[in-house]
C-alpha atoms as a PDB file:
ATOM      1  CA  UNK A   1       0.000   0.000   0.000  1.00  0.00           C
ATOM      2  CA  UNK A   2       1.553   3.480  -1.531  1.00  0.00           C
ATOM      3  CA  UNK A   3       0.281   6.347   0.927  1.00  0.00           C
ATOM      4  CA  UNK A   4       0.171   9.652  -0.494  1.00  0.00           C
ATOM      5  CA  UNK A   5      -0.755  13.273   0.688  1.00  0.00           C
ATOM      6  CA  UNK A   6      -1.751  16.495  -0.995  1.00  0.00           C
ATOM      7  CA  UNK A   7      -1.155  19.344   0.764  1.00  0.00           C
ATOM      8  CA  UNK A   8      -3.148  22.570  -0.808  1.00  0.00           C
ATOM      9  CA  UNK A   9      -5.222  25.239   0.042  1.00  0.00           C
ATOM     10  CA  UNK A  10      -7.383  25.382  -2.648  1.00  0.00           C
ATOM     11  CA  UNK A  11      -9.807  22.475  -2.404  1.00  0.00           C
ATOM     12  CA  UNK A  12     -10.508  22.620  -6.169  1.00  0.00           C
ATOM     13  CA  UNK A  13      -7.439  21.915  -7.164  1.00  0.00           C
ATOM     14  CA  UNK A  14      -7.040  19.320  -4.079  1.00  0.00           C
ATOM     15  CA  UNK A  15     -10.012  17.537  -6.000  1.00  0.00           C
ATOM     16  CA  UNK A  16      -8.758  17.684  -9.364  1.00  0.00           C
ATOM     17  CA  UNK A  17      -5.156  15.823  -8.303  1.00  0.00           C
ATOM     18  CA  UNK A  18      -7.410  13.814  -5.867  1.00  0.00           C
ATOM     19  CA  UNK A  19      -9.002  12.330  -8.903  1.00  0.00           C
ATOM     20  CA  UNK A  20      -6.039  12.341 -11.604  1.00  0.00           C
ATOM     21  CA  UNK A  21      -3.941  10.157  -9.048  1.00  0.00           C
ATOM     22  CA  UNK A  22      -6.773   7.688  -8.229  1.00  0.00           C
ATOM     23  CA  UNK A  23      -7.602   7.247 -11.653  1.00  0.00           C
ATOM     24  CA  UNK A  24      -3.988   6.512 -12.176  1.00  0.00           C
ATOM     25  CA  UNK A  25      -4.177   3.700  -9.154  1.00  0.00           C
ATOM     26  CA  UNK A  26      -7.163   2.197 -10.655  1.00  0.00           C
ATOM     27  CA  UNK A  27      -5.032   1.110 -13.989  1.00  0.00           C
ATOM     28  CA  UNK A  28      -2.525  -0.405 -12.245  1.00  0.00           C
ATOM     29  CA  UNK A  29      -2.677  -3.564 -10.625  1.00  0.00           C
ATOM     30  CA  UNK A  30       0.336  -4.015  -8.855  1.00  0.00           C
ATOM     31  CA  UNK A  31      -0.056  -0.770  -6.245  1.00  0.00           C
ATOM     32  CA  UNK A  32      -2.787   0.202  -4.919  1.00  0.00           C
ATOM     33  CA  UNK A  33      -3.202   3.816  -2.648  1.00  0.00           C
ATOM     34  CA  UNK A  34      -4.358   5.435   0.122  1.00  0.00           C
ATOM     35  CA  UNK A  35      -5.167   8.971  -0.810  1.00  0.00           C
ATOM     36  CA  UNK A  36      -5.119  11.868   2.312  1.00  0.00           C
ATOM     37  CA  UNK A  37      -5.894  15.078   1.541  1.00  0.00           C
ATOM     38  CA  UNK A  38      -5.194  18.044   3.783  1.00  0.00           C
ATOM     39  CA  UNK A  39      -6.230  21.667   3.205  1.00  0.00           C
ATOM     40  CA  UNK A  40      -2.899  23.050   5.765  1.00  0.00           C
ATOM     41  CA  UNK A  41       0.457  22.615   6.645  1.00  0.00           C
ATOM     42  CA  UNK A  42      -1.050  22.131  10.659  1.00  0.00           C
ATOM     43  CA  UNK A  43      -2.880  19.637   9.624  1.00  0.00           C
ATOM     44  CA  UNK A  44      -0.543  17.521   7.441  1.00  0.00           C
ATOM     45  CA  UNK A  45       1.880  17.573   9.783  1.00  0.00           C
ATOM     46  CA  UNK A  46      -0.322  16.244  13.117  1.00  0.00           C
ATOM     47  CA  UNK A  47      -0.937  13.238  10.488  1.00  0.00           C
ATOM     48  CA  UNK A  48       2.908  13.014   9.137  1.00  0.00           C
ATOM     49  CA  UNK A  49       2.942  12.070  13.601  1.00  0.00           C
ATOM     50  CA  UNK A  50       0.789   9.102  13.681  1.00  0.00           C
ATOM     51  CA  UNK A  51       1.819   7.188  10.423  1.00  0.00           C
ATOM     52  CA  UNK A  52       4.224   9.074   7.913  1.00  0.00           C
ATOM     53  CA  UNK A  53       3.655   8.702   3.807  1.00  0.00           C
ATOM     54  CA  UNK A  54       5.224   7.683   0.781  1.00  0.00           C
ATOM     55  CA  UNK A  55       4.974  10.119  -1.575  1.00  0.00           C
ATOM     56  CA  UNK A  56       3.721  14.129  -0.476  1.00  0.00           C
ATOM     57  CA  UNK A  57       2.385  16.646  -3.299  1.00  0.00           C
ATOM     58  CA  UNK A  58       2.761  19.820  -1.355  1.00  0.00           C
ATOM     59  CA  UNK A  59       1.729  23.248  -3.047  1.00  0.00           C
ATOM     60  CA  UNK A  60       4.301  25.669  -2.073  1.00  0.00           C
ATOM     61  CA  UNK A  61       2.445  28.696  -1.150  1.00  0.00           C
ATOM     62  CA  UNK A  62       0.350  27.563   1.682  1.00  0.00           C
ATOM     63  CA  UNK A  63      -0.262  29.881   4.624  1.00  0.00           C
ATOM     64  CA  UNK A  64       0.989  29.671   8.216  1.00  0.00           C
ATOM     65  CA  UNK A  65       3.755  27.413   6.969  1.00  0.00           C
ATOM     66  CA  UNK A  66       4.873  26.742   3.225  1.00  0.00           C
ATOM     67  CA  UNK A  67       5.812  23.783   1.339  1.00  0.00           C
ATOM     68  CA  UNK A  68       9.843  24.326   0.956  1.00  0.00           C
ATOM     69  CA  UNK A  69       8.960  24.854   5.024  1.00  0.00           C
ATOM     70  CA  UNK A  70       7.234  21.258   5.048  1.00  0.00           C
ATOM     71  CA  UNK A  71       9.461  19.342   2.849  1.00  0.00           C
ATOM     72  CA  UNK A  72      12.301  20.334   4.900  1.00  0.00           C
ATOM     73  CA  UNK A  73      10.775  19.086   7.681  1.00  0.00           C
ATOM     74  CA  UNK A  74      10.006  16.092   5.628  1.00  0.00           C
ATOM     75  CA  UNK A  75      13.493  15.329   4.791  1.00  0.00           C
ATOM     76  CA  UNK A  76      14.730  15.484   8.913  1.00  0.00           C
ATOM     77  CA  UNK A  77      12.506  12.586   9.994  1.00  0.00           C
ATOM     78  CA  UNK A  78      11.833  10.501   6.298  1.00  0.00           C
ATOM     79  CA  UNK A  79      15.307  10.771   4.020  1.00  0.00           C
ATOM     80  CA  UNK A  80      13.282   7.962   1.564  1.00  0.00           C
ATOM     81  CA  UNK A  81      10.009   9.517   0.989  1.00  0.00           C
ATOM     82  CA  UNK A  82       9.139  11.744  -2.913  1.00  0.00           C
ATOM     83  CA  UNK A  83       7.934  15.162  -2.455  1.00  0.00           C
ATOM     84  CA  UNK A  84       6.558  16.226  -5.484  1.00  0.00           C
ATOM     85  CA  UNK A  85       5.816  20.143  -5.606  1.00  0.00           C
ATOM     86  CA  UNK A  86       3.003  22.032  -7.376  1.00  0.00           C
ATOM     87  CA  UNK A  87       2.369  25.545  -7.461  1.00  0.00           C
ATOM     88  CA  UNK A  88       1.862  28.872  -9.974  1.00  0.00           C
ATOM     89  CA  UNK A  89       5.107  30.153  -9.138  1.00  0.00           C
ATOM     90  CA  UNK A  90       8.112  28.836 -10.472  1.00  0.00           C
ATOM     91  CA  UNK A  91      10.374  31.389  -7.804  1.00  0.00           C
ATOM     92  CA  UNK A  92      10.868  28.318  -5.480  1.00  0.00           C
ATOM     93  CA  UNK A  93      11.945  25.779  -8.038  1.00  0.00           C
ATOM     94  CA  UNK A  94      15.795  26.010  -7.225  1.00  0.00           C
ATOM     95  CA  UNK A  95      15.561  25.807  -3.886  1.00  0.00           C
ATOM     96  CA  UNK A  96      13.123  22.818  -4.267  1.00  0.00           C
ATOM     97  CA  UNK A  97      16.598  21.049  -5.131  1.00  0.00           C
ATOM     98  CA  UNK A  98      17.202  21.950  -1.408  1.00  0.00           C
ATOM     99  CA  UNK A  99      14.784  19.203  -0.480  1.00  0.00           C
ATOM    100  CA  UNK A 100      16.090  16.807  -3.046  1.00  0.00           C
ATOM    101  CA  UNK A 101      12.005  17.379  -4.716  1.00  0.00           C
ATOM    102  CA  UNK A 102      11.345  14.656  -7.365  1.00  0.00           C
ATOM    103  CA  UNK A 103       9.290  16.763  -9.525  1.00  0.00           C
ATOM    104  CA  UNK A 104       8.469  20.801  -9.693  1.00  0.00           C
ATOM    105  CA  UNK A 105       4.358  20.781 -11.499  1.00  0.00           C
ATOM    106  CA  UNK A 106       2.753  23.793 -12.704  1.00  0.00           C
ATOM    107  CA  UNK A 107      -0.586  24.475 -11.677  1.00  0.00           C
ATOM    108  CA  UNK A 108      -2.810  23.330 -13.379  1.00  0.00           C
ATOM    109  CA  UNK A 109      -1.686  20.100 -13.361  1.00  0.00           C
ATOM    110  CA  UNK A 110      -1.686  18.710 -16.681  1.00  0.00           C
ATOM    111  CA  UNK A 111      -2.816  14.862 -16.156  1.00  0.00           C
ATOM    112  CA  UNK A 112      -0.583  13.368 -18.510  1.00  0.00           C
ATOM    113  CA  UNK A 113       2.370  14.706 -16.815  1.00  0.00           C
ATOM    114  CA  UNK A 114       1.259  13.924 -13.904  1.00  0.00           C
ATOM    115  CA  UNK A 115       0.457   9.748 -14.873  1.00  0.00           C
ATOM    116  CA  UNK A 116       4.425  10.299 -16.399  1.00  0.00           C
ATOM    117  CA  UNK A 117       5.481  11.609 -12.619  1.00  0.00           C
ATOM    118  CA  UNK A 118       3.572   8.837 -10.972  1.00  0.00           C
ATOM    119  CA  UNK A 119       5.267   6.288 -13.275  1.00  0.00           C
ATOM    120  CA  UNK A 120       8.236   7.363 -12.874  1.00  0.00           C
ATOM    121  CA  UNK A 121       8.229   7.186  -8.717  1.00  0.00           C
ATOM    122  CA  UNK A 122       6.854   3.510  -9.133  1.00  0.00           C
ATOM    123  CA  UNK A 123       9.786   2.738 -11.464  1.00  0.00           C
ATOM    124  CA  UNK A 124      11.747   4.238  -8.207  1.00  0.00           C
ATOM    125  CA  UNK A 125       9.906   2.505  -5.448  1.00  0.00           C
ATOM    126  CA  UNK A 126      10.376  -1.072  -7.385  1.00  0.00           C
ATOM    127  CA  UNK A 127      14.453  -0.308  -8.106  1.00  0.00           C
ATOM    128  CA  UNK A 128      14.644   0.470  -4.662  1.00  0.00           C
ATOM    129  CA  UNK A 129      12.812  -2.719  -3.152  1.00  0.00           C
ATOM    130  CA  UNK A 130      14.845  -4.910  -5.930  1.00  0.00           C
ATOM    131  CA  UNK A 131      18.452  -2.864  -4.872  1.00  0.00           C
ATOM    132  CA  UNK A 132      20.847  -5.084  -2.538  1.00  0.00           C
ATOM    133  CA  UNK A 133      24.347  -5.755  -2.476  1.00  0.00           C
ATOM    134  CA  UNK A 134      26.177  -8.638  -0.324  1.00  0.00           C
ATOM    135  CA  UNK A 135      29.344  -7.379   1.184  1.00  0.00           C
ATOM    136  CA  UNK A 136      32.251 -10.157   2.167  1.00  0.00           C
ATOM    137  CA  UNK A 137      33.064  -9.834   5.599  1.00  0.00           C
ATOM    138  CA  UNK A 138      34.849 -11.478   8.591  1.00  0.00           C
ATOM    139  CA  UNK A 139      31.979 -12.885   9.546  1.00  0.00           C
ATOM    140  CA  UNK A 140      30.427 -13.951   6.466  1.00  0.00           C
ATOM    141  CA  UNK A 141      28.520 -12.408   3.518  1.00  0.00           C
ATOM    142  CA  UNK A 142      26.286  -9.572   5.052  1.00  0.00           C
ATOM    143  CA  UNK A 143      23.135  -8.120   2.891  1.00  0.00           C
ATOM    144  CA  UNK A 144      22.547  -4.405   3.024  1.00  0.00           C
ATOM    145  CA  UNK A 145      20.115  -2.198   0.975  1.00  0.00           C
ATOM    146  CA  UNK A 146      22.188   0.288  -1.780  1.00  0.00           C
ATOM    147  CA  UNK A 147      19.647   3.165  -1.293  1.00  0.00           C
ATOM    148  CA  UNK A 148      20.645   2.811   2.614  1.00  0.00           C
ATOM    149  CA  UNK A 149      24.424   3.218   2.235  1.00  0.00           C
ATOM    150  CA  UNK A 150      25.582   6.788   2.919  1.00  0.00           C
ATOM    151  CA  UNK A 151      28.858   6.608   1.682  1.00  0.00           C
ATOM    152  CA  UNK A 152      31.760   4.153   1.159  1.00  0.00           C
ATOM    153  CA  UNK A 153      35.207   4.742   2.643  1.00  0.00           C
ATOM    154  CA  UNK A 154      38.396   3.078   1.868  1.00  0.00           C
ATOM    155  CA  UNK A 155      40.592   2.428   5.474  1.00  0.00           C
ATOM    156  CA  UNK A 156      43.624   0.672   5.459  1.00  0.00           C
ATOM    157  CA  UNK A 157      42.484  -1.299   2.258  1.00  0.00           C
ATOM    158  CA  UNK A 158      39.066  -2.761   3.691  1.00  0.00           C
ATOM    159  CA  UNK A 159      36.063  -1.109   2.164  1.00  0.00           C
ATOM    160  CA  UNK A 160      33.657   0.406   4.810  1.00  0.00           C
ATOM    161  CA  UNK A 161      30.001   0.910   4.134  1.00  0.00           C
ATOM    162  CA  UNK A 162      28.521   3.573   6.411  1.00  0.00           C
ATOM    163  CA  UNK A 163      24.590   2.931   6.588  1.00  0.00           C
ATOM    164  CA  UNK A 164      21.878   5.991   6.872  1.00  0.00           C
ATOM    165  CA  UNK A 165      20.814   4.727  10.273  1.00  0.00           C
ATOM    166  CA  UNK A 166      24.861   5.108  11.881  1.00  0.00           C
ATOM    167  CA  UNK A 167      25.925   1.404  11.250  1.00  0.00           C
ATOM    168  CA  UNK A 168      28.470   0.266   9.607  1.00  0.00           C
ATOM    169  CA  UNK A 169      29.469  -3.182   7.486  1.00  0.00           C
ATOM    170  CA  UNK A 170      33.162  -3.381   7.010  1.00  0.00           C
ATOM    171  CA  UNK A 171      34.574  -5.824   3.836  1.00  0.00           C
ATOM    172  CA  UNK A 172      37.201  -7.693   4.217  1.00  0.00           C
ATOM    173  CA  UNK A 173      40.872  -6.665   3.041  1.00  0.00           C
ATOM    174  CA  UNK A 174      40.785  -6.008  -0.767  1.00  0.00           C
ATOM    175  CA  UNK A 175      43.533  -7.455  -3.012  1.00  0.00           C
ATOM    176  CA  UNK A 176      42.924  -5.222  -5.974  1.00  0.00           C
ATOM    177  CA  UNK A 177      41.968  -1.670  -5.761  1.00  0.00           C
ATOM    178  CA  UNK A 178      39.064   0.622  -3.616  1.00  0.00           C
ATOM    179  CA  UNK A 179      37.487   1.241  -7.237  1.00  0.00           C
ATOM    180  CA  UNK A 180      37.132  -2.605  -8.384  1.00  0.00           C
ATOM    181  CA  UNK A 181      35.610  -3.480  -5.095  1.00  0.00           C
ATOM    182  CA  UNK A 182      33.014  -1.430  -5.584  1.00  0.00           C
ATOM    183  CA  UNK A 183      32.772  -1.517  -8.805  1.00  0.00           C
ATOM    184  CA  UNK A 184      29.126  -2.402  -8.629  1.00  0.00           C
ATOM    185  CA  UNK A 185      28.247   0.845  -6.775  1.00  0.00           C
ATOM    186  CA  UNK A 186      30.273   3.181  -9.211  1.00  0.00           C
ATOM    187  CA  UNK A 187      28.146   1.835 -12.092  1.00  0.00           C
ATOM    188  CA  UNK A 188      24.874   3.347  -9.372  1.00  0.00           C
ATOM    189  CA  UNK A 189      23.729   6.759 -11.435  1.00  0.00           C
ATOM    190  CA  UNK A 190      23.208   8.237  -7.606  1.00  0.00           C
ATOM    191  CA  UNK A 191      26.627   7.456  -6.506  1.00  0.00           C
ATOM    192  CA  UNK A 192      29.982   9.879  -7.082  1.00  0.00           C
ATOM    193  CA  UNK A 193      33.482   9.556  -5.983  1.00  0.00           C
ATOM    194  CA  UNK A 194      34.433  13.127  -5.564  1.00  0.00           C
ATOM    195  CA  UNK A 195      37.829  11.562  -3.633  1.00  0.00           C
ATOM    196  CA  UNK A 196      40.026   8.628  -4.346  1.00  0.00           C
ATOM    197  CA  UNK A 197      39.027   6.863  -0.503  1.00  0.00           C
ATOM    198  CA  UNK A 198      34.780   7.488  -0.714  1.00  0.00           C
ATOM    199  CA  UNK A 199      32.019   6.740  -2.924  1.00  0.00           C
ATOM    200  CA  UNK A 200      29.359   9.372  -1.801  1.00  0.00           C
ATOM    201  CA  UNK A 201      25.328   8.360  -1.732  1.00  0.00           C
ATOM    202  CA  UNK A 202      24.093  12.170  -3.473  1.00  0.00           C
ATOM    203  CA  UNK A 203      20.819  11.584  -1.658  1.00  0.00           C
ATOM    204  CA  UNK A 204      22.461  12.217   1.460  1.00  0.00           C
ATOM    205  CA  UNK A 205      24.476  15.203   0.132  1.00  0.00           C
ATOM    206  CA  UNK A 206      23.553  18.559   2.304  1.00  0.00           C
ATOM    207  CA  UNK A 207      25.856  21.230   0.857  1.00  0.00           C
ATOM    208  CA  UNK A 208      28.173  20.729  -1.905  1.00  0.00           C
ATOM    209  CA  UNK A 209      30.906  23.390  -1.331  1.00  0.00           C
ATOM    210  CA  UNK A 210      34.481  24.177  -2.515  1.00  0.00           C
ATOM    211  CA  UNK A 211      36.269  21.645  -1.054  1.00  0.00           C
ATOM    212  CA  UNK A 212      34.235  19.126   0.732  1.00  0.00           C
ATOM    213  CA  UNK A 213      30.326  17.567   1.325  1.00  0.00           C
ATOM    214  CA  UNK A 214      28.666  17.936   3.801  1.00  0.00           C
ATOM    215  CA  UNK A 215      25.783  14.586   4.529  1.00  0.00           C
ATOM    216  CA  UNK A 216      23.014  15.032   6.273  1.00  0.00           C
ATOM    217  CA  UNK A 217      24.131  13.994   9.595  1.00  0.00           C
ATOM    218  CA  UNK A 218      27.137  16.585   8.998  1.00  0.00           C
ATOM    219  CA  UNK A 219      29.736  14.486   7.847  1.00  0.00           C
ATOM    220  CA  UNK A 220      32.421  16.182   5.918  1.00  0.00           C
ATOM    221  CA  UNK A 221      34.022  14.300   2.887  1.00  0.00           C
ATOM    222  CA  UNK A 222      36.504  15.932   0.883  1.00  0.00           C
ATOM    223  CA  UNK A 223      36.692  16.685  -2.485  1.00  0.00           C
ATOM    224  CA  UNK A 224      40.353  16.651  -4.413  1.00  0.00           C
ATOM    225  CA  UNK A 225      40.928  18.900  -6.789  1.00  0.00           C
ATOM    226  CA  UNK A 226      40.995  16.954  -9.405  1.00  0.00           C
ATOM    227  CA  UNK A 227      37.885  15.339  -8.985  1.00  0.00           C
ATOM    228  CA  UNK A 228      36.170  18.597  -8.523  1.00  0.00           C
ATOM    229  CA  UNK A 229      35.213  19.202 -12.266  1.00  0.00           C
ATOM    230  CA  UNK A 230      33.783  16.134 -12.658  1.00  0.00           C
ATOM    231  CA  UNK A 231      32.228  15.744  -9.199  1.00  0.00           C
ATOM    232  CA  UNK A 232      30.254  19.106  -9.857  1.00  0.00           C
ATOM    233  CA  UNK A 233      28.802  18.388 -12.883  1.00  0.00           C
ATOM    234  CA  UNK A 234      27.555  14.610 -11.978  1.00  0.00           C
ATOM    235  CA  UNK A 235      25.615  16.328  -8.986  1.00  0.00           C
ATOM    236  CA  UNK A 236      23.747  18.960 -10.815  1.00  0.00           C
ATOM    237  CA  UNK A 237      22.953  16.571 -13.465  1.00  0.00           C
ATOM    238  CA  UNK A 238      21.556  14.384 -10.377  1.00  0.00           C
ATOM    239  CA  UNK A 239      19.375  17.320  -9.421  1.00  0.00           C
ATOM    240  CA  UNK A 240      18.113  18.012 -12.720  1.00  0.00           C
ATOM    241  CA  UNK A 241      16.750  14.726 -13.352  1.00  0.00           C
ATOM    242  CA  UNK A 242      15.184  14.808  -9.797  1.00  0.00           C
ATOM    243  CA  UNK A 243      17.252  13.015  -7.670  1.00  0.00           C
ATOM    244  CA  UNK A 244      16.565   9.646  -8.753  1.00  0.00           C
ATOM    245  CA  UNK A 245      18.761   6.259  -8.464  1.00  0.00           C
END
């Protein structure tokens, strides 16, 4: 079960998405939804507390509090969840990017674009069920989930896979180099190697700055200069086609 919420203050054009996305559900056979609609941030939010959702359409200009407000909230307790936004405006559509936003809709919603959004996140939500790696360890082969590793550190030629929740699975010694043993992961679009010791998860990237990354729970991984080029232009390209694995 796929829950979704819209978030808008205009009940007519809550309805019209309302209906677009069921009608989309009711074609497809392998998902089916669970539709919430709120008419304020107040109210999303005292819902988000009792059972969070999969996917959020959030209009940006909502009173009291607005969706770049929301999503950012969004993003502290759920790092997996789509926000897709929809507004008039298209001010706040760089610093949707901010939020890692799947998708930036113009009101009003046209409903093929929408069905192409929709199919798009389900192509998502399947890779992601279907992505695991098994890493060779000390204590045997351990299975971890790819859209769960943060980032990927070479220390003293063992391959260290730090996980979104703090944990960490640690490969045995590699015999060839940091790059062939994860050779799997640097064929991920959503992975970079902005330095020769990490492969960097850019879902979890908070600020991309002149020298170094900063994650989401504020650790700092550098960038070398010659790597910098390159590393820059893989992450916008990330952003522009919505932050997607």
């Amino acid at each position: 079960m796929i829950r979704i919420a819209i978030c808008d203050d205009n009940r007519e054009d809550i309805d019209r998405l309302n209906k677009y996305i069921t009608g989309y559900f009711s074609r497809t056979e392998d998902y089916a939804s669970e539709i919430c609609c709120f008419d304020s941030a107040r109210a999303l939010l005292g819902a988000m507390g009792e059972k969070p959702f999969d996917i959020y359409f959030l209009d940006i200009l909502l009173p009291e509090q607005n969706g770049m407000e929301i999503g950012r909230f969004i993003r502290k307790v759920d790092q997996e969840a789509v926000i897709v936004y929809i507004t008039v405006s298209l001010d706040f559509a760089f610093e949707a990017f901010g939020v890692r936003a799947f998708q930036y809709l113009q009101k009003p919603v046209d409903k093929v674009e929408l069905s192409d959004t929709l199919e798009r996140i389900l192509r998502l939500t399947e890779k992601k069920r279907n992505s695991k790696m098994c890493v060779r360890t000390k204590e045997g082969l351990v299975s971890i989930s790819i859209p769960d590793i943060m980032y990927v550190e070479n220390v003293s030629r063992c391959t260290v896979y730090v996980m979104k929740d703090g944990g960490q699975v640690t490969g045995v010694c590699n015999r060839g180099s940091f790059e062939k043993s994860v050779s799997f992961l640097n064929r991920q679009s959503g992975f970079i190697q902005p330095h020769k010791s990490y492969f960097v998860n850019m879902h979890y990237i908070h600020t991309f700055g002149t020298k170094s990354l900063s994650l989401d729970d504020g650790t700092q991984i550098a960038i070398s200069r010659k790597r910098f080029a390159e590393t820059k232009k893989a992450y916008l390209e990330f952003l522009e086609d919505g932050g997607m694995i």
